[in-house]
C-alpha atoms as a PDB file:
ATOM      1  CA  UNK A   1     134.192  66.544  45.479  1.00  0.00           C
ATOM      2  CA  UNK A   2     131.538  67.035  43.126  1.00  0.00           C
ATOM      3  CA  UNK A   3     133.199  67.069  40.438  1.00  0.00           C
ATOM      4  CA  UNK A   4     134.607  63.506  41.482  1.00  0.00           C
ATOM      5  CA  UNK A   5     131.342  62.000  42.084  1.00  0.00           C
ATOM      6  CA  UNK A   6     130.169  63.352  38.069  1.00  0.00           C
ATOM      7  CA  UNK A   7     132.885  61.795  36.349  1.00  0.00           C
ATOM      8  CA  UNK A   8     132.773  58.633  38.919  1.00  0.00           C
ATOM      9  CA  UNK A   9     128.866  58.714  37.450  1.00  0.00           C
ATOM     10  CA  UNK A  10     129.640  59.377  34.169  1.00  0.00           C
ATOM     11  CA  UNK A  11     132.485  56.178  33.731  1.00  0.00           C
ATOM     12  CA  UNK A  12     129.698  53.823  35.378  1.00  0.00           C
ATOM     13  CA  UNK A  13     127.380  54.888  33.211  1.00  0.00           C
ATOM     14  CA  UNK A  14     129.208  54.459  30.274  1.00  0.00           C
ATOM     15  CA  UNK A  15     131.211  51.359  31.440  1.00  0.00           C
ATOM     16  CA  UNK A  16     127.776  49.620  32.442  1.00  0.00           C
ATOM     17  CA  UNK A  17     126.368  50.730  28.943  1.00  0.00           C
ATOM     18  CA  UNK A  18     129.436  48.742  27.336  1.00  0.00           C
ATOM     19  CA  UNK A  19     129.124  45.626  29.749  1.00  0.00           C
ATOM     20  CA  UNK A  20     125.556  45.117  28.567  1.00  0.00           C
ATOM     21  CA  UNK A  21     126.067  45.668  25.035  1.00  0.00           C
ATOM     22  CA  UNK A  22     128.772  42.878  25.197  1.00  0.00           C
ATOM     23  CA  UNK A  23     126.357  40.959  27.257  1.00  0.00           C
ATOM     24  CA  UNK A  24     123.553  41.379  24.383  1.00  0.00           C
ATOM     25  CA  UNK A  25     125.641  40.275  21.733  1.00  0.00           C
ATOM     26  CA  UNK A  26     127.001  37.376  23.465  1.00  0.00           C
ATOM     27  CA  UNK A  27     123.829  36.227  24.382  1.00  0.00           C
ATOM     28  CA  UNK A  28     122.418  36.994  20.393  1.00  0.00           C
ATOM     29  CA  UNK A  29     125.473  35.539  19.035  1.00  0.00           C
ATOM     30  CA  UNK A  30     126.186  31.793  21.037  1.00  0.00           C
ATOM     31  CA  UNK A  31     122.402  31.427  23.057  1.00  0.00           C
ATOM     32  CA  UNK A  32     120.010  32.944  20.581  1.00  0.00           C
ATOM     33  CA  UNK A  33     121.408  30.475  17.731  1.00  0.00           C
ATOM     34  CA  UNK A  34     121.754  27.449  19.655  1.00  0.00           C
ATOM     35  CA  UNK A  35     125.265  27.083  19.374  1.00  0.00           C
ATOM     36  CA  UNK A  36     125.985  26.062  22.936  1.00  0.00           C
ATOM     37  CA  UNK A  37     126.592  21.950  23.630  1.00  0.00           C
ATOM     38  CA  UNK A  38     128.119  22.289  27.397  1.00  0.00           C
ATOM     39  CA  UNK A  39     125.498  21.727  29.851  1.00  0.00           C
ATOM     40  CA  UNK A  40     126.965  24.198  32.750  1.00  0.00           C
ATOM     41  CA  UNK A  41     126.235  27.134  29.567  1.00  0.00           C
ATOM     42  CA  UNK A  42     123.104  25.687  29.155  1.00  0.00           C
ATOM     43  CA  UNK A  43     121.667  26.205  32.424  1.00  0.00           C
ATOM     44  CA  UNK A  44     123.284  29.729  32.772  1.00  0.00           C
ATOM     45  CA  UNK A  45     120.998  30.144  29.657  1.00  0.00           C
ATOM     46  CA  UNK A  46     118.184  31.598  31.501  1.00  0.00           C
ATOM     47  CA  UNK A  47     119.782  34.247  34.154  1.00  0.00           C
ATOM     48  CA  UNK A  48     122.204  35.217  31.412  1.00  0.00           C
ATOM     49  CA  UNK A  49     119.553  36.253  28.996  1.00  0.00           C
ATOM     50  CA  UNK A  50     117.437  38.388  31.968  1.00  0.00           C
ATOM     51  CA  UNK A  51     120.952  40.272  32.660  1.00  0.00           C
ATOM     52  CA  UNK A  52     121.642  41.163  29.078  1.00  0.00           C
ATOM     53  CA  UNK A  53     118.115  42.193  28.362  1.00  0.00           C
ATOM     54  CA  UNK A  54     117.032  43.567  31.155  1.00  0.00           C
ATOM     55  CA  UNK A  55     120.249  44.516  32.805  1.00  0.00           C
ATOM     56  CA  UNK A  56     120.103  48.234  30.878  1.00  0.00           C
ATOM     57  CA  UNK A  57     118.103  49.877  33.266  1.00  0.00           C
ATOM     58  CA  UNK A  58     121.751  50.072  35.143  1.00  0.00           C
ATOM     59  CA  UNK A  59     123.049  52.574  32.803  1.00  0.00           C
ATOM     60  CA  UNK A  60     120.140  54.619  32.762  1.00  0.00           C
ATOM     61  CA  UNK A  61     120.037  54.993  36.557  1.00  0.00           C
ATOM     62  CA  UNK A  62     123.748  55.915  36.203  1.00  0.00           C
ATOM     63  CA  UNK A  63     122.941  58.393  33.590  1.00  0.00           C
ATOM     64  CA  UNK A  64     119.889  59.753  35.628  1.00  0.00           C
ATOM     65  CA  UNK A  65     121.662  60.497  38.672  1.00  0.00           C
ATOM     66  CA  UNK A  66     124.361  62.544  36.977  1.00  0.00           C
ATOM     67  CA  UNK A  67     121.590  64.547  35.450  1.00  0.00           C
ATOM     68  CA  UNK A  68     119.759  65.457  38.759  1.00  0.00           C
ATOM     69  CA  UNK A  69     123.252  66.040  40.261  1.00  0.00           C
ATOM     70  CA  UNK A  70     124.190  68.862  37.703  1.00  0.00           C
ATOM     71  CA  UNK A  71     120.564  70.225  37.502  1.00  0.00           C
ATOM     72  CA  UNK A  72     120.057  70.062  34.099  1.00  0.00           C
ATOM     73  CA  UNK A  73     117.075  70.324  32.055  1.00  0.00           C
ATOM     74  CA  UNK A  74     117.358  66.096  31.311  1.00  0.00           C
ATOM     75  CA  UNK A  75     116.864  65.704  34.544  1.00  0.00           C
ATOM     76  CA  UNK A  76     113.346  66.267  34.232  1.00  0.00           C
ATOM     77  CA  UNK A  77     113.086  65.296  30.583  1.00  0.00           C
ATOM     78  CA  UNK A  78     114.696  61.674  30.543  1.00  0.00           C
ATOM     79  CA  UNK A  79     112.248  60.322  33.230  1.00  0.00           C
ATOM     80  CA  UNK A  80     109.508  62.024  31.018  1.00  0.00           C
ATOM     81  CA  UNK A  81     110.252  60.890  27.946  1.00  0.00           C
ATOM     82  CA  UNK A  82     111.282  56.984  29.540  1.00  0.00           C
ATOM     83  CA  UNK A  83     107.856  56.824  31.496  1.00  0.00           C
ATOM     84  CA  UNK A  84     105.856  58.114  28.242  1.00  0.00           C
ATOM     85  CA  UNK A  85     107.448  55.439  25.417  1.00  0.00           C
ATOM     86  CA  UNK A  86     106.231  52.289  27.529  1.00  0.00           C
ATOM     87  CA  UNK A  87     102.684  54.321  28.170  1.00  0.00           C
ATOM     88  CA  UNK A  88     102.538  54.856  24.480  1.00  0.00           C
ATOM     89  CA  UNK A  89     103.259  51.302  24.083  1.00  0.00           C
ATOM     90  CA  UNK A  90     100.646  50.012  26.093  1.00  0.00           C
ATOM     91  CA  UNK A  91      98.210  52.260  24.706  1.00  0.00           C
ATOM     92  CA  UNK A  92      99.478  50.845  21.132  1.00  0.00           C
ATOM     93  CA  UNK A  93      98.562  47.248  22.174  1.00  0.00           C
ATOM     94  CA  UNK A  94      95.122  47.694  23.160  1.00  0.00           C
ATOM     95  CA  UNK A  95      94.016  49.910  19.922  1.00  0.00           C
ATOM     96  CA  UNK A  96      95.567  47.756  17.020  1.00  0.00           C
ATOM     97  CA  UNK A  97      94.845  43.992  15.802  1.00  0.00           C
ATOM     98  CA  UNK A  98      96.751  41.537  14.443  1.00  0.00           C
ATOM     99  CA  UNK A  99     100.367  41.300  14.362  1.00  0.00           C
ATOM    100  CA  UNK A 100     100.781  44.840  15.354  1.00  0.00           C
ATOM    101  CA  UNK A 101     100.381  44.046  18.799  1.00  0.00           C
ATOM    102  CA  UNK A 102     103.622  42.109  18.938  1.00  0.00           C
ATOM    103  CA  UNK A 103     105.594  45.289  17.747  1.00  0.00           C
ATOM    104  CA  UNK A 104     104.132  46.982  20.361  1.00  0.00           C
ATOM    105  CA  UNK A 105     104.630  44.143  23.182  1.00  0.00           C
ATOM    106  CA  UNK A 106     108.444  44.289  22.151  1.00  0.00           C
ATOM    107  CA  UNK A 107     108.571  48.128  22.612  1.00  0.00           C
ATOM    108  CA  UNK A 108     106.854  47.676  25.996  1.00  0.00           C
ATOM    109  CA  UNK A 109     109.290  44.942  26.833  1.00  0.00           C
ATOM    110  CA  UNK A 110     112.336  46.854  25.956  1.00  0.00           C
ATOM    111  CA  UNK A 111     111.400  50.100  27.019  1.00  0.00           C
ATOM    112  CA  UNK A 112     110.129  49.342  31.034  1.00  0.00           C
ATOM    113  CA  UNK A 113     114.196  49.225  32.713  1.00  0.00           C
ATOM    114  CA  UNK A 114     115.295  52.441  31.474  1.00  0.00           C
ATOM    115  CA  UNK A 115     111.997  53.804  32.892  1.00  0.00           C
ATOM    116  CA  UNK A 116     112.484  51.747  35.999  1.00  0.00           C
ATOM    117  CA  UNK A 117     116.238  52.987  35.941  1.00  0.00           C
ATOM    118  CA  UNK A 118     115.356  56.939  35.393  1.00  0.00           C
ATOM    119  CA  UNK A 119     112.839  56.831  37.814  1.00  0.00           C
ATOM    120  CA  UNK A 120     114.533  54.365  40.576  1.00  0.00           C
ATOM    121  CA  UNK A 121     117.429  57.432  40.310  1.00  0.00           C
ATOM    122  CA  UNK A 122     115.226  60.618  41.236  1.00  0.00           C
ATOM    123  CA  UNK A 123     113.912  58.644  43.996  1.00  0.00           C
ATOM    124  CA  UNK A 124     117.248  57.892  45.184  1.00  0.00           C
ATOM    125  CA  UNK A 125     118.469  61.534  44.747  1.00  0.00           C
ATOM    126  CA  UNK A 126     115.416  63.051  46.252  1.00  0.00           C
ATOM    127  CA  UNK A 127     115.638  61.033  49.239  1.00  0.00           C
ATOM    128  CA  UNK A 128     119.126  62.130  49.701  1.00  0.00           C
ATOM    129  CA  UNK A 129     118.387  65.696  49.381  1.00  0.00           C
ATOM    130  CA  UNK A 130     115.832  65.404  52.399  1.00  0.00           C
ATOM    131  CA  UNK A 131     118.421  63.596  54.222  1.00  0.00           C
ATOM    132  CA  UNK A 132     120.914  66.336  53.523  1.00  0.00           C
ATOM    133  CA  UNK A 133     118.070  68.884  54.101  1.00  0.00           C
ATOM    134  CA  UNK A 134     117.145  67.565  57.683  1.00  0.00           C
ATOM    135  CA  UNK A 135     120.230  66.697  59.059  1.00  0.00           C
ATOM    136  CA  UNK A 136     121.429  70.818  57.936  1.00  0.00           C
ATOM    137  CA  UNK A 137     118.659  72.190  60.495  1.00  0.00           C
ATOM    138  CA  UNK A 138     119.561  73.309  63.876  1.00  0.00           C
ATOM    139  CA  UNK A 139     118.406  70.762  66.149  1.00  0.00           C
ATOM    140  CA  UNK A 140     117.094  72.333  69.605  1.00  0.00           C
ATOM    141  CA  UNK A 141     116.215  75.933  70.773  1.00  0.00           C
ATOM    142  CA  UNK A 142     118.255  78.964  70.678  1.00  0.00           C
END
């Protein structure tokens, strides 16, 4: 059964992954350059572009859980690193001038789902181990 539940992990994560990317480069390819002229794509404009850039943090919750599932050392080390670029970032902003700060405004833009994703996924998995660790117990006195 676990084995099922891995590679059940495993396709959404990389299925997701692919959805987006097709998502981004719609969205760059007809929205970005102004290409659209029917009105019902023009008011999809706005939810479409929050899905394909912000939809990504799917993937990495996908990716995530199958970590903490097999116990591996990226289970601890994804979250890590995915919590530390957008702290970096923010640091960034504050200590340069000019138009350095927009580099690191993108970075922070771009790099808060995965965090949200990674972290979103050990909350999810540690919750269901103390599910799975309380409902194990013997319940009453022997």
């Amino acid at each position: 059964m676990k084995n099922r539940t891995d590679r059940m992990l495993l396709r959404s994560f990389l299925v997701s992954l692919l959805v987006y990317g097709l998502l981004l480069s719609i969205y760059i390819q007809y929205f970005w350059s102004g290409t659209i002229t029917a009105p019902i794509l023009g008011a999809l404009e706005r939810p479409f572009f929050w899905l394909a850039v912000s939809g990504y943090g799917v993937p990495f919750f996908a990716l995530q859980l199958l970590l903490c599932r097999r116990k591996s050392g990226g289970a601890v080390l994804l979250p890590v690193l995915t919590v530390i670029i957008p702290l970096m970032s923010l640091q960034g902003m504050f200590g340069v001038h000019g138009w350095g700060i927009i580099t690191w405004t993108v970075l922070l833009r771009y790099s808060i789902a995965p965090a949200a994703g990674s972290l979103l996924a050990c909350a999810v998995y540690g919750i269901h181990r103390l599910r799975m660790k309380k409902i194990a117990q013997p319940q009453g006195d022997f």
